[in-house]
N, C-alpha and C. Protein backbone atom coordinates (compact mmCIF):
# COMPACT_ATOMS: atom_id res chain seq x y z
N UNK A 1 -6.66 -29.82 -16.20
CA UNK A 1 -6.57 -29.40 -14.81
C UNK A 1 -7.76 -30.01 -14.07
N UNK A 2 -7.62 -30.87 -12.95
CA UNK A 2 -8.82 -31.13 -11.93
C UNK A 2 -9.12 -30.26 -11.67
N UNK A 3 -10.03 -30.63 -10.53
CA UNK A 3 -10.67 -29.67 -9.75
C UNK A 3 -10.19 -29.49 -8.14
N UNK A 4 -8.74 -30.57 -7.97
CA UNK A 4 -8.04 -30.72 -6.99
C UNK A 4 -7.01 -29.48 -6.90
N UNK A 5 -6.65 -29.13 -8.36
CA UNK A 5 -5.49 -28.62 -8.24
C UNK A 5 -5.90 -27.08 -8.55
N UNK A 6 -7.79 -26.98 -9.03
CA UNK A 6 -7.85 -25.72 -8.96
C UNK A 6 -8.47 -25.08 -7.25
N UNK A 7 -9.05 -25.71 -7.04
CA UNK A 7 -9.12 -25.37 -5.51
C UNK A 7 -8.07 -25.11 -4.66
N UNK A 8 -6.47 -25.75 -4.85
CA UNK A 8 -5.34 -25.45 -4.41
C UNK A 8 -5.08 -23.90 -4.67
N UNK A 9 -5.26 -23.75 -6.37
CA UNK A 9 -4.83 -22.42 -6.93
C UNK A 9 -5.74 -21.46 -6.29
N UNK A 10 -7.03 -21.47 -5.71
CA UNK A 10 -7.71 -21.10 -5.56
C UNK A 10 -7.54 -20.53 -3.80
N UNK A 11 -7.01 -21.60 -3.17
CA UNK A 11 -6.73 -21.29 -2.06
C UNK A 11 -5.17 -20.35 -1.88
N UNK A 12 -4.25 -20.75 -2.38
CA UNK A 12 -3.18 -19.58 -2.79
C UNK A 12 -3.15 -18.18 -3.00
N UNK A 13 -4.12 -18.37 -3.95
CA UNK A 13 -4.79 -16.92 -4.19
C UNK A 13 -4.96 -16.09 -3.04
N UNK A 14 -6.07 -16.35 -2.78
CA UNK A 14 -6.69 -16.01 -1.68
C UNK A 14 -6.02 -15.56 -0.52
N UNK A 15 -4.80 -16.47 -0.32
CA UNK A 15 -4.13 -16.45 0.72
C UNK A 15 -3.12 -15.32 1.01
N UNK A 16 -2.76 -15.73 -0.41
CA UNK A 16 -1.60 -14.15 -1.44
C UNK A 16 -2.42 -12.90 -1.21
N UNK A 17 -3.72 -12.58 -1.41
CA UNK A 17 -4.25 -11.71 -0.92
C UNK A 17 -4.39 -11.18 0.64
N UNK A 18 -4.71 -12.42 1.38
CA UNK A 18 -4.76 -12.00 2.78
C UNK A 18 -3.39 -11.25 3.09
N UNK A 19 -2.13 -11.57 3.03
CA UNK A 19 -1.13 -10.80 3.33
C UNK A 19 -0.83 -9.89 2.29
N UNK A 20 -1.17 -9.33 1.40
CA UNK A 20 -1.03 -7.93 0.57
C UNK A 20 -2.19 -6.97 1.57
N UNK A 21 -2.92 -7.65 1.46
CA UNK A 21 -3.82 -6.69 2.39
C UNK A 21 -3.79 -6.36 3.75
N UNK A 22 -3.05 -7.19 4.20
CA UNK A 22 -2.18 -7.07 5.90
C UNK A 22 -1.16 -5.99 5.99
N UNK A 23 -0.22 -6.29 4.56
CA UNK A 23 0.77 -4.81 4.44
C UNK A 23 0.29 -3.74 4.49
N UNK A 24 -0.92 -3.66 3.40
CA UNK A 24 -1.28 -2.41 3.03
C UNK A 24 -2.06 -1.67 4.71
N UNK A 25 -2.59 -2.68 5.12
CA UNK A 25 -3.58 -2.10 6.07
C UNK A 25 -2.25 -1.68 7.29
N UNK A 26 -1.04 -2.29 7.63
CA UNK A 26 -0.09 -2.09 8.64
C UNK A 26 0.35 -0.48 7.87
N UNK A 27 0.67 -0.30 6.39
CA UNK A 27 0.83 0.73 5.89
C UNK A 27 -0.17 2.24 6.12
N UNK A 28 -1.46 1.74 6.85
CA UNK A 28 -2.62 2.81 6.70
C UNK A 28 -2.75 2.76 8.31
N UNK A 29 -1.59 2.44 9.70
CA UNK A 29 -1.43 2.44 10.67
C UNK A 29 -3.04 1.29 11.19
N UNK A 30 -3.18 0.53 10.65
CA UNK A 30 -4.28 -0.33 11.31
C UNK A 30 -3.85 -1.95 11.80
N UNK A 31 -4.49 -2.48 12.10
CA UNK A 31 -4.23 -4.07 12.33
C UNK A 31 -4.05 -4.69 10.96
N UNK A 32 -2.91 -5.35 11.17
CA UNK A 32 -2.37 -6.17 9.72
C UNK A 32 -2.99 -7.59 9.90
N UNK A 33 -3.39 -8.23 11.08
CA UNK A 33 -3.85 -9.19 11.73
C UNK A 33 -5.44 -9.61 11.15
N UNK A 34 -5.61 -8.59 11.90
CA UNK A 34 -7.39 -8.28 11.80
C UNK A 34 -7.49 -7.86 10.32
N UNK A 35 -6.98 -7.19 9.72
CA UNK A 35 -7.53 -7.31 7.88
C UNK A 35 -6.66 -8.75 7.37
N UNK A 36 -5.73 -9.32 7.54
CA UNK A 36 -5.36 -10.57 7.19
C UNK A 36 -6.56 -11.09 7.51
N UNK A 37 -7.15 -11.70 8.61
CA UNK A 37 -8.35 -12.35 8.64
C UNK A 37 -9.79 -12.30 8.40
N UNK A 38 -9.91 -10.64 8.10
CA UNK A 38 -10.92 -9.83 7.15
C UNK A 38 -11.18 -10.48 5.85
N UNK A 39 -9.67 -10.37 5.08
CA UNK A 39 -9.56 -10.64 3.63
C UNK A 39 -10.50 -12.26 3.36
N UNK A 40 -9.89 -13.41 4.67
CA UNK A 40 -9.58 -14.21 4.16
C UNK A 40 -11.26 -14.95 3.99
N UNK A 41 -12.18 -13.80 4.89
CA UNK A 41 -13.76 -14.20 5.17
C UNK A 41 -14.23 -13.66 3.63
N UNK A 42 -13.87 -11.69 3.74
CA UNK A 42 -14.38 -11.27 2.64
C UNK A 42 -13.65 -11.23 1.34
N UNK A 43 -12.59 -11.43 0.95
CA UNK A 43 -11.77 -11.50 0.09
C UNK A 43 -11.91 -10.31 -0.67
N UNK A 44 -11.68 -9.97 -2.26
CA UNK A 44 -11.82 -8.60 -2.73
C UNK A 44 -12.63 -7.74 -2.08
N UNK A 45 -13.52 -8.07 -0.97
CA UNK A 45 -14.16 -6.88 -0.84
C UNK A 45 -13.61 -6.12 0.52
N UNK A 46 -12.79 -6.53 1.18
CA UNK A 46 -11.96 -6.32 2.06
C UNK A 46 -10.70 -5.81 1.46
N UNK A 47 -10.66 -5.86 0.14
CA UNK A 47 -9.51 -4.92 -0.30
C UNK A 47 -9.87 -3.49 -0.62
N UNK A 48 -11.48 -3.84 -1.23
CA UNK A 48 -12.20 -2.60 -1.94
C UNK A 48 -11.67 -1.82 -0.18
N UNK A 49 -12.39 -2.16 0.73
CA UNK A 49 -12.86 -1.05 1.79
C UNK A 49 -11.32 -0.58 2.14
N UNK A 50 -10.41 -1.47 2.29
CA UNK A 50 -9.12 -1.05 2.46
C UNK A 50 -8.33 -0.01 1.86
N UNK A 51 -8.76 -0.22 0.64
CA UNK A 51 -7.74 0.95 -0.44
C UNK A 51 -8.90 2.10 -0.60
N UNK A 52 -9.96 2.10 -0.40
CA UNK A 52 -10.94 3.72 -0.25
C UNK A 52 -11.06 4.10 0.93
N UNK A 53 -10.24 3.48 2.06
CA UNK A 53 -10.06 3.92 3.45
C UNK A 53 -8.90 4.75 3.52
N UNK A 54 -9.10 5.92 5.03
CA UNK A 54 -7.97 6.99 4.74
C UNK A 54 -6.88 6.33 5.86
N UNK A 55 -5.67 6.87 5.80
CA UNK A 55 -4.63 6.15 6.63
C UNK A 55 -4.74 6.99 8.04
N UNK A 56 -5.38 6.07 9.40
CA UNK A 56 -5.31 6.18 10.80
C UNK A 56 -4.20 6.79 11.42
N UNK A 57 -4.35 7.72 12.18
CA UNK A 57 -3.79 9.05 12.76
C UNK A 57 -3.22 8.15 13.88
C-alpha cells in the first residue's frame, strides 16, 4: 500500500465520520451542519463531546 492510497483511506474515514456525526447530532435536535464541520476539524473528539452531550429541548 502507498502512501497515496492511504491518505485516500484516510480521508474517507474521516469523512464517513463527519456525516455519522451529523445524524447523530440532527438526532440530539442540534445542527447536523455545524457538527459535520466540527467532526471534520476535530474528528473523534467531536464525537466524544457529541455522544456525552444531552439531547436539546
Amino acid at each position: 500500500m502507498d502512501a497515496n492510497q492511504l491518505v485516500n483511506q484516510y480521508a474517507v474515514g474521516w469523512g464517513t465520520l463527519s456525516l455519522i456525526n451529523a445524524g447523530i447530532a440532527q438526532g440530539k435536535n442540534r445542527s447536523g451542519f455545524n457538527w459535520f464541520l466540527l467532526t471534520l476539524f476535530l474528528g473523534p473528539l467531536a464525537t466524544l463531546f457529541l455522544v456525552v452531550s444531552n439531547k436539546k429541548e
